[in-house]
PDB file of N, CA and C in Angstrom:
ATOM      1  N   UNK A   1     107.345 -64.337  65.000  1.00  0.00           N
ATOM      2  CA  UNK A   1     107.381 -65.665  65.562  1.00  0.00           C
ATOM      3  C   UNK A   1     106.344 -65.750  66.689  1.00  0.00           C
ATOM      4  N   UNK A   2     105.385 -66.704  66.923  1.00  0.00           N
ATOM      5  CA  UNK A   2     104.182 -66.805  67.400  1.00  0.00           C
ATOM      6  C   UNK A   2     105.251 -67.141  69.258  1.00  0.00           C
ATOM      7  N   UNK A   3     104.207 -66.663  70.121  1.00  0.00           N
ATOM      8  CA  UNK A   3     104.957 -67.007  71.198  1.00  0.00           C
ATOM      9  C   UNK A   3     105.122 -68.652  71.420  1.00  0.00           C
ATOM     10  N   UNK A   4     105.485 -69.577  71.977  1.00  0.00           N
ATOM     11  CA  UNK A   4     105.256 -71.135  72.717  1.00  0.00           C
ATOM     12  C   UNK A   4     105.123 -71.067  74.071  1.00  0.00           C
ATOM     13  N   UNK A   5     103.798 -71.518  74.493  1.00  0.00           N
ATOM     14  CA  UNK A   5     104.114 -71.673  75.865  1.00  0.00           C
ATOM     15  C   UNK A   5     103.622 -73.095  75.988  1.00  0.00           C
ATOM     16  N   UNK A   6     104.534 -74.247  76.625  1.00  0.00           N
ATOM     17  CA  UNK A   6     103.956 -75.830  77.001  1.00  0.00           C
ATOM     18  C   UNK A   6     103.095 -75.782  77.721  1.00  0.00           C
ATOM     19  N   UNK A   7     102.415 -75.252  78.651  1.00  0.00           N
ATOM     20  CA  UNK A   7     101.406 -75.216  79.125  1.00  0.00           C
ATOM     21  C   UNK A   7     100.334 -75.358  78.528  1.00  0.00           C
ATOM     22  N   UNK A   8     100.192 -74.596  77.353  1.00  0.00           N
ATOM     23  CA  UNK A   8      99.135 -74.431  76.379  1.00  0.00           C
ATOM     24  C   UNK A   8      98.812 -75.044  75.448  1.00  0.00           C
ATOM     25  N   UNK A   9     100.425 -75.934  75.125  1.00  0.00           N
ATOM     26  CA  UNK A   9     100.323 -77.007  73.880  1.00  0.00           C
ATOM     27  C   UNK A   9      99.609 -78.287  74.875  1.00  0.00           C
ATOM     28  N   UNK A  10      99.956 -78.213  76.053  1.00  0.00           N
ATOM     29  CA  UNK A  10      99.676 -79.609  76.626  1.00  0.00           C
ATOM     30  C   UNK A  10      98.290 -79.343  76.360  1.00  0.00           C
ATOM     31  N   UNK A  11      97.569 -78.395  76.674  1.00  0.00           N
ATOM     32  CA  UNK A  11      96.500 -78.375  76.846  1.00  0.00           C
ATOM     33  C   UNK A  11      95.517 -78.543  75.636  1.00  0.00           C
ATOM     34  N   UNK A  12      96.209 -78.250  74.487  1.00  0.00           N
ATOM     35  CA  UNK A  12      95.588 -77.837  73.035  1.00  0.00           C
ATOM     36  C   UNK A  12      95.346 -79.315  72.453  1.00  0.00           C
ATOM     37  N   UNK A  13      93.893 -79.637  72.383  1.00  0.00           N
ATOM     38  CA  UNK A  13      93.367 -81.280  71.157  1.00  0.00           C
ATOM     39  C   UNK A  13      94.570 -81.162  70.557  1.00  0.00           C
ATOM     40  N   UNK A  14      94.294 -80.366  69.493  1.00  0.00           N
ATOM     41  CA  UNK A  14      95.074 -80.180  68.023  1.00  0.00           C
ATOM     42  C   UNK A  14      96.020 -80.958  68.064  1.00  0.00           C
ATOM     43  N   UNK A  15      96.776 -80.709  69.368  1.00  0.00           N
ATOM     44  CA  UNK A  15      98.766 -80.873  68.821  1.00  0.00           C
ATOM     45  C   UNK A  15      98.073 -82.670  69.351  1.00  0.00           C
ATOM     46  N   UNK A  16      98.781 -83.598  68.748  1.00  0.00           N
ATOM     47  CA  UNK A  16      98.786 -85.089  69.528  1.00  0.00           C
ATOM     48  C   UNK A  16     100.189 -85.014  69.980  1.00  0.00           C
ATOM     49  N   UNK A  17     100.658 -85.632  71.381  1.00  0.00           N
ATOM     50  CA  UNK A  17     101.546 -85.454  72.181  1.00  0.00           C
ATOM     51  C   UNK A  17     101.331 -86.964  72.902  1.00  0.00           C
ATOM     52  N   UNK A  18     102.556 -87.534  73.395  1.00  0.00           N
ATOM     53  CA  UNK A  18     102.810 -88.511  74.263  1.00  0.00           C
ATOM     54  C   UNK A  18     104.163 -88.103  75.456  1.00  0.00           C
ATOM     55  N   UNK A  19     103.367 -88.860  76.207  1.00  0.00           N
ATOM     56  CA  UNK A  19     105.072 -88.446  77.217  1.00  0.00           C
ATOM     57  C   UNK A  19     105.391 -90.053  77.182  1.00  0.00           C
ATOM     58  N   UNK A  20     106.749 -90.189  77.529  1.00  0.00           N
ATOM     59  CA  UNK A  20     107.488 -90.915  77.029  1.00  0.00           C
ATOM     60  C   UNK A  20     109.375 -90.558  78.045  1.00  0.00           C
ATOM     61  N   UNK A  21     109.289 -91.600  79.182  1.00  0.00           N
ATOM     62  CA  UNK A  21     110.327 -91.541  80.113  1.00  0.00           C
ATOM     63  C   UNK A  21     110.205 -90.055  80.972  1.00  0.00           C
ATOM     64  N   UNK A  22     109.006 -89.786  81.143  1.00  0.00           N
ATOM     65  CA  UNK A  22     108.898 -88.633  81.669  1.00  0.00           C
ATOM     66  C   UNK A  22     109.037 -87.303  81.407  1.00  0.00           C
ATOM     67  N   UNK A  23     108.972 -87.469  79.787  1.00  0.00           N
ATOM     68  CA  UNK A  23     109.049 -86.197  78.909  1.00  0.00           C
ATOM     69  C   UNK A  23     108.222 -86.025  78.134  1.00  0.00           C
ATOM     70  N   UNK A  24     107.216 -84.978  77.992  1.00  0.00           N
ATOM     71  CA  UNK A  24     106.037 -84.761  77.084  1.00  0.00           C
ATOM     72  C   UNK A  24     106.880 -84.947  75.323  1.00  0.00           C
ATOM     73  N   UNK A  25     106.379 -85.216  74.663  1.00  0.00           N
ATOM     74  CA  UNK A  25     107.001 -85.078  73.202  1.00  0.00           C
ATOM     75  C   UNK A  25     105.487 -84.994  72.312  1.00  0.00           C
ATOM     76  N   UNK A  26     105.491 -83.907  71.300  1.00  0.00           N
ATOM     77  CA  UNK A  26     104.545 -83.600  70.787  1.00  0.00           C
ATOM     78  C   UNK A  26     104.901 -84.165  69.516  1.00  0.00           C
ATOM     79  N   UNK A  27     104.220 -83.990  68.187  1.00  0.00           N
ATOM     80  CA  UNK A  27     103.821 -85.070  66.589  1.00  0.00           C
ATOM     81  C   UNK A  27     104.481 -83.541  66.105  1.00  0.00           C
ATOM     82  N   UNK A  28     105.770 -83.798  65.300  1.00  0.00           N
ATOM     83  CA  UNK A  28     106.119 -82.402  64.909  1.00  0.00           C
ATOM     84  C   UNK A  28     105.597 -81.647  63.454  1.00  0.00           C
ATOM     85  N   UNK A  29     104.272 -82.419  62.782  1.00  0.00           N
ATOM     86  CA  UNK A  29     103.573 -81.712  61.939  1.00  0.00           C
ATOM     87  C   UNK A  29     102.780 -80.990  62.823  1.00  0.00           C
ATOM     88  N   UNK A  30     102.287 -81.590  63.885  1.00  0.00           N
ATOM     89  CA  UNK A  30     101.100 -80.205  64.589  1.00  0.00           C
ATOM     90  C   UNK A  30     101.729 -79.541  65.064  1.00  0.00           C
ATOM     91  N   UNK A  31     103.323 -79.121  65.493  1.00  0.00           N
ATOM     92  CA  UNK A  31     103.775 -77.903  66.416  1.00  0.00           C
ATOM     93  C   UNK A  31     104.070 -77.086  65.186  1.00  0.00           C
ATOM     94  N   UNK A  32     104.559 -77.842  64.081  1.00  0.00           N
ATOM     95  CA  UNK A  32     105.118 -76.908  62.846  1.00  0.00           C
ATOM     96  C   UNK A  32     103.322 -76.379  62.399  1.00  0.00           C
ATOM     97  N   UNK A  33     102.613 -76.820  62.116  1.00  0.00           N
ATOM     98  CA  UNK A  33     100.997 -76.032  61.797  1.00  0.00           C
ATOM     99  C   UNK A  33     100.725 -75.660  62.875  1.00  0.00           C
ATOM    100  N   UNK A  34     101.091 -75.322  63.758  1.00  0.00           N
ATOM    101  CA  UNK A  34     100.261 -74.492  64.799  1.00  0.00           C
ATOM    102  C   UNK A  34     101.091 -73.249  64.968  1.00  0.00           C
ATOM    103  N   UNK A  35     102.293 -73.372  65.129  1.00  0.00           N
ATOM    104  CA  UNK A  35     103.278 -71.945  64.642  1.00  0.00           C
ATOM    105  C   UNK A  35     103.427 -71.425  63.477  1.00  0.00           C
ATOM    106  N   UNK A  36     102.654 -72.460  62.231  1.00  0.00           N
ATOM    107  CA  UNK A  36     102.596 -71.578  60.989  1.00  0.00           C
ATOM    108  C   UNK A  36     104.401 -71.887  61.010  1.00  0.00           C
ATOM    109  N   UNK A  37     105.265 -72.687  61.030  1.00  0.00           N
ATOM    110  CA  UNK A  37     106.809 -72.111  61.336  1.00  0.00           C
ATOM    111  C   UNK A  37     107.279 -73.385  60.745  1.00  0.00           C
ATOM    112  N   UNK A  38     108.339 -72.961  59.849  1.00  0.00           N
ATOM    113  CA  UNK A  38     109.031 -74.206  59.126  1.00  0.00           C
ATOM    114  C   UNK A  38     109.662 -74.686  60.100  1.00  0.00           C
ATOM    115  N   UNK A  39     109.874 -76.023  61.019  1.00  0.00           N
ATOM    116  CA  UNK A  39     110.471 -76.646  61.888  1.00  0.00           C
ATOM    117  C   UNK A  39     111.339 -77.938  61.170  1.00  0.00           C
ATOM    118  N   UNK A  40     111.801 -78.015  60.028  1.00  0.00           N
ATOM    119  CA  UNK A  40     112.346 -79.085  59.257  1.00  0.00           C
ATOM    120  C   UNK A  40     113.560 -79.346  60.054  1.00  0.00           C
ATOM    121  N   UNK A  41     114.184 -78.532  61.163  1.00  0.00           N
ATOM    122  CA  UNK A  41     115.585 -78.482  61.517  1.00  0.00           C
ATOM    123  C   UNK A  41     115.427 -78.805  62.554  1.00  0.00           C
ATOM    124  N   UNK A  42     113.811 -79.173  63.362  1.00  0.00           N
ATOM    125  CA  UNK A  42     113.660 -79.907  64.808  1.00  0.00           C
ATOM    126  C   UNK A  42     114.148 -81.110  64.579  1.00  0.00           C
ATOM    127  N   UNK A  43     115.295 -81.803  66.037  1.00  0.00           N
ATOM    128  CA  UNK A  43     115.584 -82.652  66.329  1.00  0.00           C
ATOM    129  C   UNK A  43     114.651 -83.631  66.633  1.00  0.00           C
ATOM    130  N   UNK A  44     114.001 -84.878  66.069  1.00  0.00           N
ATOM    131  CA  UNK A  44     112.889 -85.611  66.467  1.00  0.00           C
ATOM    132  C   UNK A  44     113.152 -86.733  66.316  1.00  0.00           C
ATOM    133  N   UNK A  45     112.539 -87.919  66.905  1.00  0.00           N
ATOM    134  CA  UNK A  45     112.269 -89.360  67.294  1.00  0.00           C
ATOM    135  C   UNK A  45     111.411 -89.882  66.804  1.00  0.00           C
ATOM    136  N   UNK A  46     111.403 -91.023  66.216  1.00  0.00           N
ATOM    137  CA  UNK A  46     109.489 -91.487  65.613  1.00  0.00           C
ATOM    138  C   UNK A  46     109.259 -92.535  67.053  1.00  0.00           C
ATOM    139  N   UNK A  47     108.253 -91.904  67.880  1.00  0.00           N
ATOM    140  CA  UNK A  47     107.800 -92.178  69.045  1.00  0.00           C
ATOM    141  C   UNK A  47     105.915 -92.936  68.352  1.00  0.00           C
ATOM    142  N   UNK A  48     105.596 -93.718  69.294  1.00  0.00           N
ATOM    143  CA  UNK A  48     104.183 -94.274  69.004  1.00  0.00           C
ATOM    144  C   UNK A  48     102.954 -93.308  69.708  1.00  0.00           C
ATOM    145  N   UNK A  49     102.271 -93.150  68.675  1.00  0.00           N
ATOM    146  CA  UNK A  49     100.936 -92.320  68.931  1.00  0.00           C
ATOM    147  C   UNK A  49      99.687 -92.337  68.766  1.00  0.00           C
ATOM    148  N   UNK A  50      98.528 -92.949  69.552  1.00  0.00           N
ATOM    149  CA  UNK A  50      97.089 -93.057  68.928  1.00  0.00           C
ATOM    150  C   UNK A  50      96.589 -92.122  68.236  1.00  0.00           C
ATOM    151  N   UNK A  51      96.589 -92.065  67.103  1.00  0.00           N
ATOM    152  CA  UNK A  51      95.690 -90.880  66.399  1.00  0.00           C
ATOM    153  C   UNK A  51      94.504 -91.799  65.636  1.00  0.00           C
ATOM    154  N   UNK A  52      93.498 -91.037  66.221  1.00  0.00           N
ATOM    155  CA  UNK A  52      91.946 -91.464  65.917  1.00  0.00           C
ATOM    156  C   UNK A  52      92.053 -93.260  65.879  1.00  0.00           C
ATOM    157  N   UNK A  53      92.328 -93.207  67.139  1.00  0.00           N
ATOM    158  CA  UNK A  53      92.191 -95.171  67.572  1.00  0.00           C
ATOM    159  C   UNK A  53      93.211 -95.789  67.082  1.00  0.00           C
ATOM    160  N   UNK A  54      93.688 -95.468  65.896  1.00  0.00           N
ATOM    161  CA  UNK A  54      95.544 -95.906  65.363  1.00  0.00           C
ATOM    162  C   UNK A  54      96.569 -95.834  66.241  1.00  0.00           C
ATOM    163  N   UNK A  55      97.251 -96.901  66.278  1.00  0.00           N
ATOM    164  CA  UNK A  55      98.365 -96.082  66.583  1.00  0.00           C
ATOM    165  C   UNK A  55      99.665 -96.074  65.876  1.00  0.00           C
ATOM    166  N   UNK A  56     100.042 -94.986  65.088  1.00  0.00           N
ATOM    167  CA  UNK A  56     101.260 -94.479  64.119  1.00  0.00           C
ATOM    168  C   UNK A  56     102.694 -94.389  65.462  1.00  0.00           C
ATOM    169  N   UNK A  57     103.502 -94.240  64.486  1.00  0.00           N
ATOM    170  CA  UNK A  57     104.929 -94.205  64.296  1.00  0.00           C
ATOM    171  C   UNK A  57     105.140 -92.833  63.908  1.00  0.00           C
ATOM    172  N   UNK A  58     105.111 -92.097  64.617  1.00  0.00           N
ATOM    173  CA  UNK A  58     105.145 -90.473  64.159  1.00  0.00           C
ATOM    174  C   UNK A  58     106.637 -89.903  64.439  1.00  0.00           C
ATOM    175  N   UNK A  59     107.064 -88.543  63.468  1.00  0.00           N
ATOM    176  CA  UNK A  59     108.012 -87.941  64.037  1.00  0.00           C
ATOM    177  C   UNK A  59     107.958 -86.718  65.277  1.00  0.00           C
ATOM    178  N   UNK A  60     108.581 -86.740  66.573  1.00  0.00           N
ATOM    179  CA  UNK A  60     108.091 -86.000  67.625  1.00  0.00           C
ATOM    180  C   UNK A  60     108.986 -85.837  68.023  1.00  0.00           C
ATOM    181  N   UNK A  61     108.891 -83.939  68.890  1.00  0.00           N
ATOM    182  CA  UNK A  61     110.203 -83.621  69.349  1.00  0.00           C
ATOM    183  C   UNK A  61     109.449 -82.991  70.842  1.00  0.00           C
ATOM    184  N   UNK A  62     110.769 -82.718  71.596  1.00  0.00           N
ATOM    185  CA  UNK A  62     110.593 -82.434  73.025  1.00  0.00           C
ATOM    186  C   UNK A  62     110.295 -80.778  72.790  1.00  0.00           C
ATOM    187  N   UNK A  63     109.613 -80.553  74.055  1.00  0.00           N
ATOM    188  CA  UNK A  63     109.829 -79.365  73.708  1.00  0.00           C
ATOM    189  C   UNK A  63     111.002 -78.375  73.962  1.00  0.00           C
ATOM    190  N   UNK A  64     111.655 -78.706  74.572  1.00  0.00           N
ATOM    191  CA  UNK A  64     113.253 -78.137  74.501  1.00  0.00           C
ATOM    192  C   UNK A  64     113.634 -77.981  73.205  1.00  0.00           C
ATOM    193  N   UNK A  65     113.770 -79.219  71.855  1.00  0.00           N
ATOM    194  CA  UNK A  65     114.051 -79.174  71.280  1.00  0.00           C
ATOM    195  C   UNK A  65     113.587 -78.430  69.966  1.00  0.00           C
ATOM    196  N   UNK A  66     112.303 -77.905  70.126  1.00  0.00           N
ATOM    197  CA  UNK A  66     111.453 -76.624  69.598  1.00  0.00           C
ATOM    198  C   UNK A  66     112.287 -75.530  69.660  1.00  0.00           C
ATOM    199  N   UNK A  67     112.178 -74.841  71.110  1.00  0.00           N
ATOM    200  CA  UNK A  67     112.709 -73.896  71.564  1.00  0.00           C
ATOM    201  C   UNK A  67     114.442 -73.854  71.115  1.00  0.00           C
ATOM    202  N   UNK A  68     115.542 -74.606  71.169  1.00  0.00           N
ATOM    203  CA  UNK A  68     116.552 -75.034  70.515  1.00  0.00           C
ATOM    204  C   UNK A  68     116.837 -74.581  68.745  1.00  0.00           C
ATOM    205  N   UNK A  69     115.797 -75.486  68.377  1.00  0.00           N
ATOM    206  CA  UNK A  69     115.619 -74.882  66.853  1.00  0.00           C
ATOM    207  C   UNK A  69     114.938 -73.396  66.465  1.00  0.00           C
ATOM    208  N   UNK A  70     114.252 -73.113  67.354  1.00  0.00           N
ATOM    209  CA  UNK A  70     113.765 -71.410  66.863  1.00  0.00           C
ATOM    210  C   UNK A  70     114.892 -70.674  67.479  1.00  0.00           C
ATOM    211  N   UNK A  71     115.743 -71.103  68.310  1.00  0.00           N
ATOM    212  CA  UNK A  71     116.758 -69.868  68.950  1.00  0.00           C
ATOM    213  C   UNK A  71     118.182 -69.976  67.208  1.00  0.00           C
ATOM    214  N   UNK A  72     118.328 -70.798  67.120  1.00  0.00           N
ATOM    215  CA  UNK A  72     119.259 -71.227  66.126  1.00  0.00           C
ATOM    216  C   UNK A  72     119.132 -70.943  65.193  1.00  0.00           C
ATOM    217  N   UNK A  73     117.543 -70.707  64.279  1.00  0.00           N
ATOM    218  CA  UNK A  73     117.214 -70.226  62.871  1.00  0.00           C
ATOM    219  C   UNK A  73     116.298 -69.392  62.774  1.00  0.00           C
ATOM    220  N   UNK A  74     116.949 -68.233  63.590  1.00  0.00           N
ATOM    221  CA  UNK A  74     116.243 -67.056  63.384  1.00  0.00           C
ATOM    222  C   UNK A  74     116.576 -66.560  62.653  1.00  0.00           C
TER     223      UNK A  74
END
């Protein structure tokens, strides 16, 4: 299991992320391709997101709720 550190996702293009009431929430196809890690069992929200000038209706989870689902389906 690849480590997570939020520091690094905030920082990473790749992942698209919005904060939203004062909580970062990342697009949960880029956290699941960036861990290589089936995340089908993350708890997520379809939150609004500009991707490439669009802006989609994506599914996105906190990152608590990452960490939550990898402790649970190990």
């Amino acid at each position: 299991m690849k480590p997570l550190n939020e520091k690094l996702i905030l920082k990473d293009a790749t992942i698209n992320k919005v904060q939203f009431d004062k909580e970062w929430f990342y697009k949960l196809d880029d956290i699941a391709f960036y861990l290589k890690e089936d995340l089908s069992e993350v708890e997520f929200i379809f939150l609004p997101i500009v991707i490439d000038g669009e802006q989609e209706f994506v599914k996105c989870c906190s990152f608590d709720d990452i960490i939550r689902a990898r402790k649970e389906y190990k």
